[in-house]
Protein backbone atom coordinates (compact mmCIF):
# COMPACT_ATOMS: atom_id res chain seq x y z
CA UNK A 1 -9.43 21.12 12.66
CA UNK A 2 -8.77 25.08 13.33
CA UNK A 3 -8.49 27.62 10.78
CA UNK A 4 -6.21 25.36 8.27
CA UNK A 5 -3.82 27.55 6.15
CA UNK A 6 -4.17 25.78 2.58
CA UNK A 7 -6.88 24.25 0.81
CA UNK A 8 -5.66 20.70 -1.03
CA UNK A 9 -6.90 18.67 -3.08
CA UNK A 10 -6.44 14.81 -3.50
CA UNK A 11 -7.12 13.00 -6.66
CA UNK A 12 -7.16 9.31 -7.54
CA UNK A 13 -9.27 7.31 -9.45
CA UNK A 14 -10.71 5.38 -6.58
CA UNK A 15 -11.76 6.56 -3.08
CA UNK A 16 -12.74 2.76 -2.22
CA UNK A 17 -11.28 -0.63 -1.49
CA UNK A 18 -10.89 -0.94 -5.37
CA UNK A 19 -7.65 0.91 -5.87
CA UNK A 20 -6.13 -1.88 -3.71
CA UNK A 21 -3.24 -0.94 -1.38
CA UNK A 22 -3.14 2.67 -2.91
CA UNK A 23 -6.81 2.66 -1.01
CA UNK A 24 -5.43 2.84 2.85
CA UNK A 25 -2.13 4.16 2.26
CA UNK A 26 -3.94 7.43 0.61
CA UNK A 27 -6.31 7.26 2.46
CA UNK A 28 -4.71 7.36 6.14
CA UNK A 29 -1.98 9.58 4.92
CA UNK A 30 -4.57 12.48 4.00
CA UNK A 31 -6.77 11.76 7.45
CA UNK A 32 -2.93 12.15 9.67
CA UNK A 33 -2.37 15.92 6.98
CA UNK A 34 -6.05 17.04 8.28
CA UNK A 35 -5.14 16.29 12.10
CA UNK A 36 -2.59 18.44 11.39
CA UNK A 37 -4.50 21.36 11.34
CA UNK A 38 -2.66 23.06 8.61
CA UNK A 39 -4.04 21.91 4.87
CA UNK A 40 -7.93 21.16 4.75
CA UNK A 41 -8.47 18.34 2.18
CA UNK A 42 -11.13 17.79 -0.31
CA UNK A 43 -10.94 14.06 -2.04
CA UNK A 44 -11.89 13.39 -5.56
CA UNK A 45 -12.24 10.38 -7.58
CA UNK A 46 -15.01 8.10 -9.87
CA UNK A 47 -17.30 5.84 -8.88
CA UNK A 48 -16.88 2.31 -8.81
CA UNK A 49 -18.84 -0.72 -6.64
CA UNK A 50 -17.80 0.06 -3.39
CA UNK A 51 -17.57 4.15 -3.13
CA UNK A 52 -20.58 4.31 -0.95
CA UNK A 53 -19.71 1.00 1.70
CA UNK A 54 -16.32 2.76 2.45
CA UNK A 55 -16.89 6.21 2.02
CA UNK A 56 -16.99 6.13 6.09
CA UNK A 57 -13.83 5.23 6.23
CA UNK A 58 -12.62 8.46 5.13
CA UNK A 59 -13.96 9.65 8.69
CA UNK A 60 -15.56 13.45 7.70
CA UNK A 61 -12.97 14.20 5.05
CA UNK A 62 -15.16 15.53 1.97
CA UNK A 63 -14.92 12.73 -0.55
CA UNK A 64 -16.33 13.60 -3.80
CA UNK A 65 -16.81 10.88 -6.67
CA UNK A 66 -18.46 10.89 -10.04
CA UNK A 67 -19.89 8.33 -12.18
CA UNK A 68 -17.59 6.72 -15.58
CA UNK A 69 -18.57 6.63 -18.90
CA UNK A 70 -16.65 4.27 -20.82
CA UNK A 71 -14.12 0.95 -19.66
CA UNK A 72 -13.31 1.20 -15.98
CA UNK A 73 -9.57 0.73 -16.40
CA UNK A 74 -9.61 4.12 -17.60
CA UNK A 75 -11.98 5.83 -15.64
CA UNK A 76 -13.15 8.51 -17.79
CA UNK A 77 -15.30 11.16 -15.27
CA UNK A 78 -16.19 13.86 -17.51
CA UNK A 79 -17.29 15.87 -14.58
CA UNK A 80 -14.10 15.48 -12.50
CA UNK A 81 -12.13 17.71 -13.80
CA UNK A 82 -14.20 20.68 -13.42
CA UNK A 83 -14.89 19.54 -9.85
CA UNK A 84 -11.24 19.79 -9.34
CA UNK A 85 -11.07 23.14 -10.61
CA UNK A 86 -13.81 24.29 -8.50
CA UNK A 87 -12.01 23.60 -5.50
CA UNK A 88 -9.66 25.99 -5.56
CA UNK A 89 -6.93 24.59 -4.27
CA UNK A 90 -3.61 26.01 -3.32
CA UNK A 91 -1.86 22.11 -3.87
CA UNK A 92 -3.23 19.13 -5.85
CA UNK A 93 -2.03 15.64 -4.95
CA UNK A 94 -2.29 12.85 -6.93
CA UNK A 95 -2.61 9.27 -5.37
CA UNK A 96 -1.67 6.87 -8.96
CA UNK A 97 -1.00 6.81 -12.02
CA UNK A 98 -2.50 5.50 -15.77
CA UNK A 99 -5.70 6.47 -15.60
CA UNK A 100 -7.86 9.62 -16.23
CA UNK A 101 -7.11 11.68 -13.02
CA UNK A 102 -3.58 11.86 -14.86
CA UNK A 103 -4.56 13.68 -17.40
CA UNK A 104 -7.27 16.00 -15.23
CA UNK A 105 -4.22 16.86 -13.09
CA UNK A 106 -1.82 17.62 -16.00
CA UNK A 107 -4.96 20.38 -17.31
CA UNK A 108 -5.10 21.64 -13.79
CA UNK A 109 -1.49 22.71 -14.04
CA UNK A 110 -2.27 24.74 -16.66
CA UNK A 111 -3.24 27.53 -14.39
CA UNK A 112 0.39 27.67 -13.11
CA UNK A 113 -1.26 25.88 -10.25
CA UNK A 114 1.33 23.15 -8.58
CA UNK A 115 1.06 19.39 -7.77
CA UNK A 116 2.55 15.98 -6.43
CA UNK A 117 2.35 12.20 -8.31
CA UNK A 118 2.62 9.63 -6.10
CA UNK A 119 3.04 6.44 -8.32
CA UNK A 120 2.49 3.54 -5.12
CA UNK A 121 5.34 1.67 -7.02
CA UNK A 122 3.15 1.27 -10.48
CA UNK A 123 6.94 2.77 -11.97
CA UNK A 124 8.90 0.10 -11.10
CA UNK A 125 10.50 -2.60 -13.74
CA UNK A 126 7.69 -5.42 -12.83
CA UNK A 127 5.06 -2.98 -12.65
CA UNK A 128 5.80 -1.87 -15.83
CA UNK A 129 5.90 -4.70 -17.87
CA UNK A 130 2.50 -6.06 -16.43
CA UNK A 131 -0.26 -5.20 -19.13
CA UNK A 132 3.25 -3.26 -21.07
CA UNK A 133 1.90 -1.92 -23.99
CA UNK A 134 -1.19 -0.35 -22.41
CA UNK A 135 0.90 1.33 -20.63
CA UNK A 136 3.40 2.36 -23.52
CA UNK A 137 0.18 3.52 -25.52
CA UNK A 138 -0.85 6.11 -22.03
CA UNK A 139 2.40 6.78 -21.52
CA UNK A 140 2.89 8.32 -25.29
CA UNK A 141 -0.97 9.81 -24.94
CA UNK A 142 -0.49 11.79 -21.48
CA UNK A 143 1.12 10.08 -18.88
CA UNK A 144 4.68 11.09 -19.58
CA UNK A 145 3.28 14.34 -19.63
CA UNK A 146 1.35 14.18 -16.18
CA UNK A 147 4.78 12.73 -14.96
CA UNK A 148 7.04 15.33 -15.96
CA UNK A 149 5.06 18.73 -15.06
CA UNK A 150 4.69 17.64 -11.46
CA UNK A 151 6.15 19.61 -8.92
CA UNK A 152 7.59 17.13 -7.10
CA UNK A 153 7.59 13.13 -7.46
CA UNK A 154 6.77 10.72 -4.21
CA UNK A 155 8.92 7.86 -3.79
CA UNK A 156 8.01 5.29 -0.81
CA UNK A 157 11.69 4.40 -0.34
CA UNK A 158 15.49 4.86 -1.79
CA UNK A 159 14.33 1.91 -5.19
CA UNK A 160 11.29 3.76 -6.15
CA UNK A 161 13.52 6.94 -6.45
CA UNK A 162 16.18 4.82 -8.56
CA UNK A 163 13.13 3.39 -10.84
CA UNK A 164 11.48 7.17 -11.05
CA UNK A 165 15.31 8.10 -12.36
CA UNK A 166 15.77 4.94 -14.66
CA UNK A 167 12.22 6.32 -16.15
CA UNK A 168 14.04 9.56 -17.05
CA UNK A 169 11.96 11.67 -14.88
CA UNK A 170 14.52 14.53 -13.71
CA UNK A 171 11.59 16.01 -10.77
CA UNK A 172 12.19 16.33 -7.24
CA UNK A 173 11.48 13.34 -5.79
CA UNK A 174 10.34 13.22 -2.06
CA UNK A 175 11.90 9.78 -0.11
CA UNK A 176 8.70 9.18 2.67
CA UNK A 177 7.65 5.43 3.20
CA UNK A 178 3.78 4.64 4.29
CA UNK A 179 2.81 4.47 7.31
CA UNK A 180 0.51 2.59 10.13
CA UNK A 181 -1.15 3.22 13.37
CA UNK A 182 -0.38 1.14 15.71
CA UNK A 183 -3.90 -0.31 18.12
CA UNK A 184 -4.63 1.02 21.09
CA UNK A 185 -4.35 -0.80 24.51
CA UNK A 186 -8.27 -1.38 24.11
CA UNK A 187 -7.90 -2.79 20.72
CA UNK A 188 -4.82 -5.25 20.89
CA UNK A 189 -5.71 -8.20 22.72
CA UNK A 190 -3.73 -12.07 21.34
CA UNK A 191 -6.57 -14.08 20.45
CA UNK A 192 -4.41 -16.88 18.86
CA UNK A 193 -5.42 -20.44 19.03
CA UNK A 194 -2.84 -22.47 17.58
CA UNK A 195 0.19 -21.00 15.40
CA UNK A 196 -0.83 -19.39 12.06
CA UNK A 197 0.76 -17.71 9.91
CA UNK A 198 -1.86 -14.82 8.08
CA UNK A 199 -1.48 -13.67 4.09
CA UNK A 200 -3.34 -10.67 4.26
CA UNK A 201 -3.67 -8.36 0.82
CA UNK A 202 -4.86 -8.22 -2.97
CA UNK A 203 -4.99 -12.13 -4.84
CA UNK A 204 -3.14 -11.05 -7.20
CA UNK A 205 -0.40 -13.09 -9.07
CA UNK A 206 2.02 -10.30 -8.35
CA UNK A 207 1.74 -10.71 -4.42
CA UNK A 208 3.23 -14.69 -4.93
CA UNK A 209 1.20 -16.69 -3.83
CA UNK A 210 1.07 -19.91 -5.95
CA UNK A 211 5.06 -19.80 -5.50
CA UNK A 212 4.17 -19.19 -1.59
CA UNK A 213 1.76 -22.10 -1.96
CA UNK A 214 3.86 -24.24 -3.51
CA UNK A 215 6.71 -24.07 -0.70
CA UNK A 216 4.15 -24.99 1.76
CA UNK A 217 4.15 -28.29 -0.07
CA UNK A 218 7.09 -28.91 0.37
CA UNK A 219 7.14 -28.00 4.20
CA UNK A 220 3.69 -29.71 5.10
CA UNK A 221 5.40 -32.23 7.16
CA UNK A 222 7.44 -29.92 9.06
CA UNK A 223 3.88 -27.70 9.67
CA UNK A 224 1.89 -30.58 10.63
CA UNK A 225 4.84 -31.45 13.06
CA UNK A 226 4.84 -27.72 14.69
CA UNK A 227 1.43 -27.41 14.51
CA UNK A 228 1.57 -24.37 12.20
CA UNK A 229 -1.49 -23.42 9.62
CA UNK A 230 -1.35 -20.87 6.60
CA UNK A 231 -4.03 -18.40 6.06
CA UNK A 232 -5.03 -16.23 3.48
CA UNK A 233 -7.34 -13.86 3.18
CA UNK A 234 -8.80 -10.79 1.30
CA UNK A 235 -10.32 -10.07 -1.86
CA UNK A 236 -9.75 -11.27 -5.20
CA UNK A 237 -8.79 -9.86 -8.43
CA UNK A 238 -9.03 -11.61 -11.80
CA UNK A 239 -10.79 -14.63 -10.39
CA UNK A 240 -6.67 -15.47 -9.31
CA UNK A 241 -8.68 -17.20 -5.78
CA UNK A 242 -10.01 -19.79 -7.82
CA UNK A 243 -6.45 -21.02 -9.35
CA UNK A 244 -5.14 -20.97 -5.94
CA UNK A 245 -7.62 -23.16 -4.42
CA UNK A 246 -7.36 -25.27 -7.29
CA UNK A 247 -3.51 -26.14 -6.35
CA UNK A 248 -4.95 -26.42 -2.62
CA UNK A 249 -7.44 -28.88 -3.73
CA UNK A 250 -4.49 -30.96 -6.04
CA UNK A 251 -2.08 -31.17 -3.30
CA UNK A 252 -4.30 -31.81 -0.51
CA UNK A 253 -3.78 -29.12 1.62
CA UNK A 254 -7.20 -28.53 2.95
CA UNK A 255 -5.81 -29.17 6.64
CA UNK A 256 -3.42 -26.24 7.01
CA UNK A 257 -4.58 -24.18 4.41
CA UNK A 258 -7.80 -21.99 5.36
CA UNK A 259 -8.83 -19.15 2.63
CA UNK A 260 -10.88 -16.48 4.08
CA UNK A 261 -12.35 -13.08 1.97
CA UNK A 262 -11.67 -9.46 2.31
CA UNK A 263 -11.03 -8.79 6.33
CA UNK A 264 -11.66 -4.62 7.07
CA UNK A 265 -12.07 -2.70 10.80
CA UNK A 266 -12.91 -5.05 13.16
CA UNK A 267 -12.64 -8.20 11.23
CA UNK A 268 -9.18 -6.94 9.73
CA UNK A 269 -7.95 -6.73 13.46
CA UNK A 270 -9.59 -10.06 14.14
CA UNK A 271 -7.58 -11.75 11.99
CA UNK A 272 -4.05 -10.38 13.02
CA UNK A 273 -5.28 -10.64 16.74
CA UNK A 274 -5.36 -14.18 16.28
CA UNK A 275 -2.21 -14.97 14.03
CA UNK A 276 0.59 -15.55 14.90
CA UNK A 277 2.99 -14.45 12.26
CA UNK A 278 2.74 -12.59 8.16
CA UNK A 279 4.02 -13.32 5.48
CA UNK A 280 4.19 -11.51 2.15
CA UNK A 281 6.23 -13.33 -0.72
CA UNK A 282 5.57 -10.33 -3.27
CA UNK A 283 7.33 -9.86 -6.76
CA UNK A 284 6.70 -6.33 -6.80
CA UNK A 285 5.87 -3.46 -3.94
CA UNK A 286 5.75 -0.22 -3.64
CA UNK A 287 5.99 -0.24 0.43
CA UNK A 288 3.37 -2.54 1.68
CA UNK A 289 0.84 -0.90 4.68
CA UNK A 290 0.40 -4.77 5.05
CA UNK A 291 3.59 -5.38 6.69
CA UNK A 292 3.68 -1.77 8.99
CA UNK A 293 0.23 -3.33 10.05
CA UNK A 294 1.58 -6.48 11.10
CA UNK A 295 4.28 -5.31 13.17
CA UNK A 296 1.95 -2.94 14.83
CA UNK A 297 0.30 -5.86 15.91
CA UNK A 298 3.65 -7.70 17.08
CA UNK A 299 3.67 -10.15 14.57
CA UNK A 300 7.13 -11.54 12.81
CA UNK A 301 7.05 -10.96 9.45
CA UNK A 302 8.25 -13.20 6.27
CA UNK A 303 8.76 -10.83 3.03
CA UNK A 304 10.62 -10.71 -0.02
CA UNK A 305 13.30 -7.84 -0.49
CA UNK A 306 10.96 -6.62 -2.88
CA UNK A 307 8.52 -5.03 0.08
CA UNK A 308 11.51 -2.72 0.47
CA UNK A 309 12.01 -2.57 4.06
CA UNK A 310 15.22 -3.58 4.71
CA UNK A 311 15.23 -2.38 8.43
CA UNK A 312 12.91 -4.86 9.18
CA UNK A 313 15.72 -7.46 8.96
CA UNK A 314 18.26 -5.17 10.62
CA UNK A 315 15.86 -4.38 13.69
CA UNK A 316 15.29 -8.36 14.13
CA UNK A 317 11.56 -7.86 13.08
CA UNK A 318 11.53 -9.82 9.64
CA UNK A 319 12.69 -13.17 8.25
CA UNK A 320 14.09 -12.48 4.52
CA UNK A 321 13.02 -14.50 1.47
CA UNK A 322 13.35 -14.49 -2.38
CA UNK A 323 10.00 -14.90 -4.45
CA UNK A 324 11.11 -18.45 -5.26
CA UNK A 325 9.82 -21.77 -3.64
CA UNK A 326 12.97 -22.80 -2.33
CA UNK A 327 13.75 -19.42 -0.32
CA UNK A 328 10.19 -19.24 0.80
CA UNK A 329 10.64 -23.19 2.29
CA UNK A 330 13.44 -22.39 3.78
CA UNK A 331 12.31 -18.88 5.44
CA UNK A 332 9.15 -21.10 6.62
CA UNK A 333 11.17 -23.42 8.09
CA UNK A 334 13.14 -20.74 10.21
CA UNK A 335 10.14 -19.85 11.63
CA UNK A 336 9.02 -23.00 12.63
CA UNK A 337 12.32 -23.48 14.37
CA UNK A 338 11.97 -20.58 16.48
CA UNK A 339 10.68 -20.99 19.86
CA UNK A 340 7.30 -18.84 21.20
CA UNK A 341 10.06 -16.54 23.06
CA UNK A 342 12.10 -15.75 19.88
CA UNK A 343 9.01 -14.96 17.92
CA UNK A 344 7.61 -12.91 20.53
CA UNK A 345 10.81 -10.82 21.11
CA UNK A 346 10.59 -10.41 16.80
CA UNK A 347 7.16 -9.22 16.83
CA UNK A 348 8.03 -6.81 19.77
CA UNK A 349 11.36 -5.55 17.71
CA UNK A 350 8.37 -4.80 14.68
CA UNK A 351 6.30 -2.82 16.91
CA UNK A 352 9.26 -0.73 18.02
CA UNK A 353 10.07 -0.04 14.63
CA UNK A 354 6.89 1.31 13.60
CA UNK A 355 7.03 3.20 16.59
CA UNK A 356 10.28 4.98 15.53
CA UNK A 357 10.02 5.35 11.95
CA UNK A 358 6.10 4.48 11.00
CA UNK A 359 3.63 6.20 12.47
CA UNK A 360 1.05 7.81 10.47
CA UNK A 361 1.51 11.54 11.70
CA UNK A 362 5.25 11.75 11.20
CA UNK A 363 4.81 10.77 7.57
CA UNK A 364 2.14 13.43 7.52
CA UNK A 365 4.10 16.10 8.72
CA UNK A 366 7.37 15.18 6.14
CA UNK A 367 4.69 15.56 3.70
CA UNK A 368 3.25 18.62 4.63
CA UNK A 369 7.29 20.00 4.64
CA UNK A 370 6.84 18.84 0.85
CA UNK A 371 3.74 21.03 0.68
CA UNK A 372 4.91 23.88 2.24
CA UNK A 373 8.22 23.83 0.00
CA UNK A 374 6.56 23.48 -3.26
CA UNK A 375 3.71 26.17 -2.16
CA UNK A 376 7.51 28.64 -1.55
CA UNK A 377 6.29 28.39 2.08
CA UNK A 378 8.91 26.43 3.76
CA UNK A 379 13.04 25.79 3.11
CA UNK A 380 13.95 22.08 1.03
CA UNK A 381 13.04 19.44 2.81
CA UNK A 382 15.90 16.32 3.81
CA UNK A 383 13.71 14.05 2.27
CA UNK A 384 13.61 16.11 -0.99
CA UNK A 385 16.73 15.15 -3.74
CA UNK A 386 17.05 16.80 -6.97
């Protein structure tokens, strides 16, 4: 990095595996706005069990975290804030919404000092009404505040915008999806061994999976036919593993149902090495990293509309699929059907796609375009309406 132009200065309340999907998505975009040479970033946060394990994943951004006093689902820092201050930054970006880092951005702004919200989808109508009147309570405290006094909203896609509006946030709102990076010649390599198809993400009971689980009942005879396994794997949240192996354990699907815990580096790429197609039956996304990462890897992909990525469908990448048992059954028994060829040929169309629209450093540079129009630096970006 040469000389950057601008300091800025990203805030979240988690710089580890903890804040979920919010985790890699963040944390890639800000690595791809350093390579750019233009904005140096500084990364803030609290504390939490696994801040020190990944802090080398940030590569040599600075990453600074502080301990919490209080619950964790609020994340009180009391020395963030002044941290924040102290760097000086011409741009504050914040990675999340609900917790404390809200309200240290919205006191930030006080010195007529600008910044960006990106919400990761926790605005949307099912987002919302999970733990609801927590969330009414923050909203009325500061959040609605935080919300409104941003420069400029980010929406992953075209329905985040539409739920930012039906919020009645009136903002800019930036339109820039996540983004992936695809492996390297020396990293890809098929290592499959059979035909799987790989959950990979949060246990959560937003992602779907007992209603995912529950349509592989109903298709076991058609997997044990094909020779086709489901496996899941990554870390859990709310003890929600336990209830799903308890339905795996009921319904005796043991055979061609493996669990597995979190997969990162090298294991992650293990595991999508060696499947040989995703799926993601989610009731609520923002714009899942998991899929981008999958089709870098040239796997087809099974998701629900709600992932939001529509051209996956119209690029032949991506079987489509409600977040109801039938629809899932019936979108795993399309993919059974299909011959090695046809899969192939969809997990090639995926890769191409990333290529073209997904790649970490083009969404790096749209939102450095952001930066430089909020900083009075640079004209309105396209991806900018309101």
């Amino acid at each position: 990095m040469s000389n950057p132009q601008y300091r800025l200065s990203v805030l979240t309340n988690s710089v580890s595996r903890m804040n979920g999907g919010i985790f890699d998505a963040m944390r890639n975009l800000t690595i791809a706005i350093a390579a750019e040479g233009r904005y140096f970033p500084r990364v803030f946060g609290a504390q939490d069990a696994y801040t020190e394990s990944d802090n080398s994943r940030w590569e040599r951004l600075p990453t600074t975290t502080f301990s919490v006093r209080g619950p964790r689902i609020f994340g009180y820092a009391p020395q963030l804030a002044a941290a924040v201050d102290a760097s000086d930054a011409d741009i504050l970006h914040v990675h999340g919404i609900w917790m404390y880092p809200s309200v240290v951005a919205f006191r930030w702004s006080r010195g007529a000092r600008p910044y960006l919200v990106s919400p990761h989808g926790l605005l949307k109508p099912r987002a919302l009404h999970n733990s609801r009147w927590k969330k009414r309570i923050a909203a009325l405290l500061y959040e609605n505040e935080h919300l409104r006094h941003a420069a400029c909203l980010h929406a992953l896609n075209v329905a985040e915008a539409e739920a930012l509006r039906a919020y009645g946030l009136t903002n800019p709102i930036s339109i820039i999806p996540n983004g992936t990076t695809p492996p390297d010649d020396a990293v890809f390599q098929r290592l499959q061994q059979g035909r799987s198809i790989l959950y990979l993400g949060r246990f959560h009971p937003l992602k779907g999976l007992m209603t995912m689980l529950e349509a592989w009942t109903e298709v076991r005879e058609d997997a044990a036919a094909t020779g086709w396994r489901l496996t899941l794997a990554g870390w859990d949240q709310n003890h929600h593993r336990a209830e799903l192996e308890r339905f795996v354990d009921q319904q005796q699907l043991r055979s061609s149902v493996v669990f597995l815990g979190p997969q990162f580096n090298a294991d992650k790429d293990r595991c999508l090495a060696e499947a040989s197609a995703f799926i993601l039956p989610s009731r609520s996304e923002g714009l899942p990293v998991s899929v981008l990462e999958a089709w870098s890897w040239q796997l087809p992909v099974l998701m629900t509309d709600e992932c939001n990525l529509p051209d996956g469908a119209e690029a032949g990448a991506a079987i489509m699929m409600e977040p109801e048992v039938s629809s899932i059954a019936r979108a795993l028994r399309q993919l059974f059907s299909l011959t090695d060829s046809e899969r192939e040929a969809m997990g090639r169309n995926g890769q191409l796609l990333v290529r073209a629209r997904y790649e970490w450093q083009q969404i790096a540079r749209s939102m450095t375009e952001v930066y430089d129009w909020v900083l009075g630096k640079g004209p309105k970006p396209s991806c900018v309406m309101g």
